[in-house]
C-alpha atoms as a PDB file:
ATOM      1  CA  UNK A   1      10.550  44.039  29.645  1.00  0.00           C
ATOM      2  CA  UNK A   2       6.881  44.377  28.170  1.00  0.00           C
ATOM      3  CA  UNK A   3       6.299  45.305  24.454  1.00  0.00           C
ATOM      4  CA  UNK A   4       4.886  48.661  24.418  1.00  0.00           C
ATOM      5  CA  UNK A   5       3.827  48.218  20.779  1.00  0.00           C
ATOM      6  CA  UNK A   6       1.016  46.097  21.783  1.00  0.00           C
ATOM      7  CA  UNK A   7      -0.260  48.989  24.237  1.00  0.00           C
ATOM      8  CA  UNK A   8      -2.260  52.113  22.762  1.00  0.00           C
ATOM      9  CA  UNK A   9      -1.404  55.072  23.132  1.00  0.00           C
ATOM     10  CA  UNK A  10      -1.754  57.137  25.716  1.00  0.00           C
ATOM     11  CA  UNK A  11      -3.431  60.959  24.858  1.00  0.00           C
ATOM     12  CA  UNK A  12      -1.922  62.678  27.663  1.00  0.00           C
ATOM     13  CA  UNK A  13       1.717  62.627  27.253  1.00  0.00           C
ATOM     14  CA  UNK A  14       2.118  65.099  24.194  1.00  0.00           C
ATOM     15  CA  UNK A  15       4.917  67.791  23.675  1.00  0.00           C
ATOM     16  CA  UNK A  16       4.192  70.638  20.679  1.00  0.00           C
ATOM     17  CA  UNK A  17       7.794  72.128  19.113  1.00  0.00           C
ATOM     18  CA  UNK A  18       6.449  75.500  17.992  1.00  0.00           C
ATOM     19  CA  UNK A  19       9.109  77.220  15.123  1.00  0.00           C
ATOM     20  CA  UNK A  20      12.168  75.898  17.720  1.00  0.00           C
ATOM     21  CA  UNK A  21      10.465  76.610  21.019  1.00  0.00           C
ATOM     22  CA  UNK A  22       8.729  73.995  23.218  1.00  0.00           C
ATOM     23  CA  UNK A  23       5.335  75.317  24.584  1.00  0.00           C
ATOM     24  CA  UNK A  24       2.900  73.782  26.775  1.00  0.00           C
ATOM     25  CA  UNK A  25      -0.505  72.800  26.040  1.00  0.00           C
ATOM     26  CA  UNK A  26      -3.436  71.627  27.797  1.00  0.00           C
ATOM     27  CA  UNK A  27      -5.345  70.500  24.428  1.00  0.00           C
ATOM     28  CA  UNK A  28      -4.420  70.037  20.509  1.00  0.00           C
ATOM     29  CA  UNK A  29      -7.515  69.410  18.156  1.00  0.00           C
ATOM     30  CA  UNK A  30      -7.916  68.618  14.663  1.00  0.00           C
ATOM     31  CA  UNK A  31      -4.842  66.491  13.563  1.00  0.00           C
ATOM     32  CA  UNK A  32      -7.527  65.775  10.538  1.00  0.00           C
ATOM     33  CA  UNK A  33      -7.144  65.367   6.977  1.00  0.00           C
ATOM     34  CA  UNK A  34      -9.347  63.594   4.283  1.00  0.00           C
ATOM     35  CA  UNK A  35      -9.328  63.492   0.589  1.00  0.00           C
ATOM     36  CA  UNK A  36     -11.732  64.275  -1.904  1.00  0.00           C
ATOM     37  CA  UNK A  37     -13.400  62.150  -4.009  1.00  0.00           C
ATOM     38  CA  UNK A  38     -13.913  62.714  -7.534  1.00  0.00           C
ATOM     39  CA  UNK A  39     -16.863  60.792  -9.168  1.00  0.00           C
ATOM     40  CA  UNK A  40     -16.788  60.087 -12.586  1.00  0.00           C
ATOM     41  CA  UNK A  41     -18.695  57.984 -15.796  1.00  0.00           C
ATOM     42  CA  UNK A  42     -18.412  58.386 -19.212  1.00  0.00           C
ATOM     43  CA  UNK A  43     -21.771  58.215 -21.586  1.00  0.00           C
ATOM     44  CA  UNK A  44     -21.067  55.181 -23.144  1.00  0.00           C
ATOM     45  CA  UNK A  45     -19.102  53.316 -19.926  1.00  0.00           C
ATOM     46  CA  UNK A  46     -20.352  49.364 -19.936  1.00  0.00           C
ATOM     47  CA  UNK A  47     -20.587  49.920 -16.105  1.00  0.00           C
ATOM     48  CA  UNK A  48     -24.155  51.780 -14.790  1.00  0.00           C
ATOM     49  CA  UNK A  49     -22.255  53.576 -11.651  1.00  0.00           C
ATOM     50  CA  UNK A  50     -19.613  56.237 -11.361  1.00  0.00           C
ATOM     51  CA  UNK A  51     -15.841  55.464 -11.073  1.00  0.00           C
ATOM     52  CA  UNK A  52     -14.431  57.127  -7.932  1.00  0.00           C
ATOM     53  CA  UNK A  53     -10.693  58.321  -7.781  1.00  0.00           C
ATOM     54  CA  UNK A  54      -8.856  60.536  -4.982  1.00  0.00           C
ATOM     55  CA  UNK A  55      -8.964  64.317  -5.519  1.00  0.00           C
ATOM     56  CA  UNK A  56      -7.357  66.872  -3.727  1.00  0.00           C
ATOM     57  CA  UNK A  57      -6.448  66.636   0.026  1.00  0.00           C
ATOM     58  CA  UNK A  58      -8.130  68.608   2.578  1.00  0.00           C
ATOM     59  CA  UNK A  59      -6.411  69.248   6.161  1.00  0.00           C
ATOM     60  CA  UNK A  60      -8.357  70.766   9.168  1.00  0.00           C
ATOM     61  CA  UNK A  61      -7.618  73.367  11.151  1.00  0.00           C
ATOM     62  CA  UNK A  62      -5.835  72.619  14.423  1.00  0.00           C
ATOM     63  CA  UNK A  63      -6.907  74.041  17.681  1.00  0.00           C
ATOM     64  CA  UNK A  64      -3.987  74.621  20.348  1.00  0.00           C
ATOM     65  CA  UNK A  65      -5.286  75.164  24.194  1.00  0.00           C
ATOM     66  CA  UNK A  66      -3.411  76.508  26.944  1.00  0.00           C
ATOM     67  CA  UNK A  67      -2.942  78.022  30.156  1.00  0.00           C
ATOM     68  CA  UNK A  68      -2.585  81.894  30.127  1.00  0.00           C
ATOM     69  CA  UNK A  69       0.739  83.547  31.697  1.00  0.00           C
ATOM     70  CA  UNK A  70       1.665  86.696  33.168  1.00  0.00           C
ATOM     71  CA  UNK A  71       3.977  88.484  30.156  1.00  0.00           C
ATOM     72  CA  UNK A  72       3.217  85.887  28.100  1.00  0.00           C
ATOM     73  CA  UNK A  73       1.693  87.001  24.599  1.00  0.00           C
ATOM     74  CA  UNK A  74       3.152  85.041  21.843  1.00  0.00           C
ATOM     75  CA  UNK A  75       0.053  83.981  20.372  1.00  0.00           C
ATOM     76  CA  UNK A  76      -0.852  87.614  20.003  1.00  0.00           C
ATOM     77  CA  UNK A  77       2.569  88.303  18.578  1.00  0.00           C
ATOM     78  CA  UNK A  78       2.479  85.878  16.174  1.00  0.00           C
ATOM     79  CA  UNK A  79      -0.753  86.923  15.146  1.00  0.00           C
ATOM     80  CA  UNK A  80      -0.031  90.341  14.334  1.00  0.00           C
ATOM     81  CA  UNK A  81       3.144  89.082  12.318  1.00  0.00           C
ATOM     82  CA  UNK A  82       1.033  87.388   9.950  1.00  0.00           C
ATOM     83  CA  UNK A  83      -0.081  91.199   8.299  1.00  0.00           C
ATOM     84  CA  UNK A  84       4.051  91.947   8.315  1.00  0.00           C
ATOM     85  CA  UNK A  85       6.647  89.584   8.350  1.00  0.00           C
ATOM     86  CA  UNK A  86       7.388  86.097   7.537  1.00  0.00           C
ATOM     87  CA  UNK A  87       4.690  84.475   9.675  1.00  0.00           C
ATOM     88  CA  UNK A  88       4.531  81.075   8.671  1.00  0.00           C
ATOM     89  CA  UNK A  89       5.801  78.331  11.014  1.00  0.00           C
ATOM     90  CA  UNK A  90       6.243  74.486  10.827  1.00  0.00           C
ATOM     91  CA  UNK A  91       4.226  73.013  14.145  1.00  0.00           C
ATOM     92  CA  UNK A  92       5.347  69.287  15.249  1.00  0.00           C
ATOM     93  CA  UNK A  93       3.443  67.739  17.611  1.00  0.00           C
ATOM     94  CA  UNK A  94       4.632  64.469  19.371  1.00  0.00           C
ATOM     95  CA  UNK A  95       2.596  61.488  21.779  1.00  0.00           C
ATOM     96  CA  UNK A  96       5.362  60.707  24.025  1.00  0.00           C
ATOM     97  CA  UNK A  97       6.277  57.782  26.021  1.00  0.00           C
ATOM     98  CA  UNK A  98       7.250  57.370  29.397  1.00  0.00           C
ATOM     99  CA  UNK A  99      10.925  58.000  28.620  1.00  0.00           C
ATOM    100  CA  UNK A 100       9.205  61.813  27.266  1.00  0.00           C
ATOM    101  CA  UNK A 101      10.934  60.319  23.293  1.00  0.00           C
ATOM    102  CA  UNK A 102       8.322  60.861  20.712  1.00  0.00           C
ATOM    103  CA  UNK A 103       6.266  57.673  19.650  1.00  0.00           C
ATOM    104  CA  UNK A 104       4.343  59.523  16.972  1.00  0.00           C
ATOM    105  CA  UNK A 105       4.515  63.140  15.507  1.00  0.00           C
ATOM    106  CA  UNK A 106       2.417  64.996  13.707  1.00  0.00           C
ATOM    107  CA  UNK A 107       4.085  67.908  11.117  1.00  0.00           C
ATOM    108  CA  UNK A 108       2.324  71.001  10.220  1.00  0.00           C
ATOM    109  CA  UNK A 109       3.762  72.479   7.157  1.00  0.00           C
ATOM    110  CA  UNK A 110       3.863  76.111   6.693  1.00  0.00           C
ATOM    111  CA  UNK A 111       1.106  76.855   9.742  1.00  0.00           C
ATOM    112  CA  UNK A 112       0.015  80.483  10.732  1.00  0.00           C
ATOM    113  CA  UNK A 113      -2.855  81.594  13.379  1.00  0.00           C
ATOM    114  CA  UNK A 114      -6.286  82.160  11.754  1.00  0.00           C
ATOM    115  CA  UNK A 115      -7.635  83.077  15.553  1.00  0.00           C
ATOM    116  CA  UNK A 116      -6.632  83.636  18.655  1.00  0.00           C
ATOM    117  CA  UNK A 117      -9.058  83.459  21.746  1.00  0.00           C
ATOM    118  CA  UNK A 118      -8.306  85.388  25.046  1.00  0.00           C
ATOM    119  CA  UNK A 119      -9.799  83.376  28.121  1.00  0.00           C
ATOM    120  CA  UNK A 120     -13.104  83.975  29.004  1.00  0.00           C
ATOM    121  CA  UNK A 121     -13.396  85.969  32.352  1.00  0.00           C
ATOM    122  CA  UNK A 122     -15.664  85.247  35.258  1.00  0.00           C
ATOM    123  CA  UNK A 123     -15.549  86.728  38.948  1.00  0.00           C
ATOM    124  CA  UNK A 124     -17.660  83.653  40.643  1.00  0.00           C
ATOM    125  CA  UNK A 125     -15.176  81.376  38.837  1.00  0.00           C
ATOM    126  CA  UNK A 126     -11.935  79.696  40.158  1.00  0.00           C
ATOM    127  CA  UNK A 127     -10.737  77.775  36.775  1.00  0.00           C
ATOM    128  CA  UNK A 128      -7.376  78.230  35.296  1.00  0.00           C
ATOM    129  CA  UNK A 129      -7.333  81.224  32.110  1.00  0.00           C
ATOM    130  CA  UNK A 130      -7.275  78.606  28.641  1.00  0.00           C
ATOM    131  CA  UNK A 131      -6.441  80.918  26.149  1.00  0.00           C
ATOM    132  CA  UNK A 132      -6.731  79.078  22.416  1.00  0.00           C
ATOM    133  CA  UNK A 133      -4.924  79.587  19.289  1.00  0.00           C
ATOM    134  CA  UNK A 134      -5.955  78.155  15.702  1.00  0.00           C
ATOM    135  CA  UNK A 135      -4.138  77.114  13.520  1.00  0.00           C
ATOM    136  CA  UNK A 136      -4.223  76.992   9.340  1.00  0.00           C
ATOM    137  CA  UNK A 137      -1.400  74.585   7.716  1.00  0.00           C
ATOM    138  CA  UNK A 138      -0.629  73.446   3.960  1.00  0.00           C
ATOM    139  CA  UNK A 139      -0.685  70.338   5.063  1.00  0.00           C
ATOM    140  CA  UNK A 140       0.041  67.120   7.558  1.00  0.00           C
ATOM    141  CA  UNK A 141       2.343  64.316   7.379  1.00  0.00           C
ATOM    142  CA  UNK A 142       2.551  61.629  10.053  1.00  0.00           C
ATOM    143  CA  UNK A 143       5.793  60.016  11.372  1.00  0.00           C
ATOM    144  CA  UNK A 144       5.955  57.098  13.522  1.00  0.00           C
ATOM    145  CA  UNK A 145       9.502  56.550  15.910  1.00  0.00           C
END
């Protein structure tokens, strides 16, 4: 049996788990996050360059692609919540393996749509409708299976 821990992997096989319900999507962007780095010397430090420590954390926005369904407008629905109801959601989103078990997933705390994008429309075209959904979070944690 080969060791699949020695293997990368694979960007294709990906499942997102969207506040209980499984949707399908063609493209997730912006599993980012960095940290900020604060720079700092005292007047009378021995050393001539700043000290650097971490700061505050900063997560990007996450971009969610997808084909567009007849009767299907949840991203608009959950859009509209967001000036009503309790809107925000936790997102998980999992690399699979070939048994479709998570490998990796990535948690979205507290996310809620900033934008949604309707597919662009063309008569001379004969591509499938991507409509696209961002996403805001509080922040990302990382779990490996």
């Amino acid at each position: 049996m080969p060791d699949h821990k020695n293997h990368p992997i694979k960007k294709f096989h990906f499942k997102v788990e969207w506040g209980g319900t499984k949707i399908g999507f063609t493209e997730v962007l912006g599993l980012d996050f960095e940290t900020d780095v604060i720079e700092y010397r005292e007047g009378s430090d021995r050393d001539y360059h700043k000290r650097k420590q971490p700061g505050l954390a900063k997560y990007s926005n996450v971009t969610l692609k997808r084909g567009t369904f007849q009767g299907d407008i949840e991203f608009y629905e959950w859009w509209k919540m967001i000036f009503h109801d309790d809107f925000r959601r936790d997102l998980l989103i999992s690399a699979l393996n070939n048994e479709h078990e998570p490998i990796i997933t990535w948690k979205l705390r507290n996310a809620w749509p900033s934008k949604v994008q309707s597919p662009s429309l063309k008569a001379t075209g004969n591509e499938v409708a991507i409509e696209t959904i961002e996403v805001v979070h509080e922040g990302l944690s990382v779990e490996s299976d």
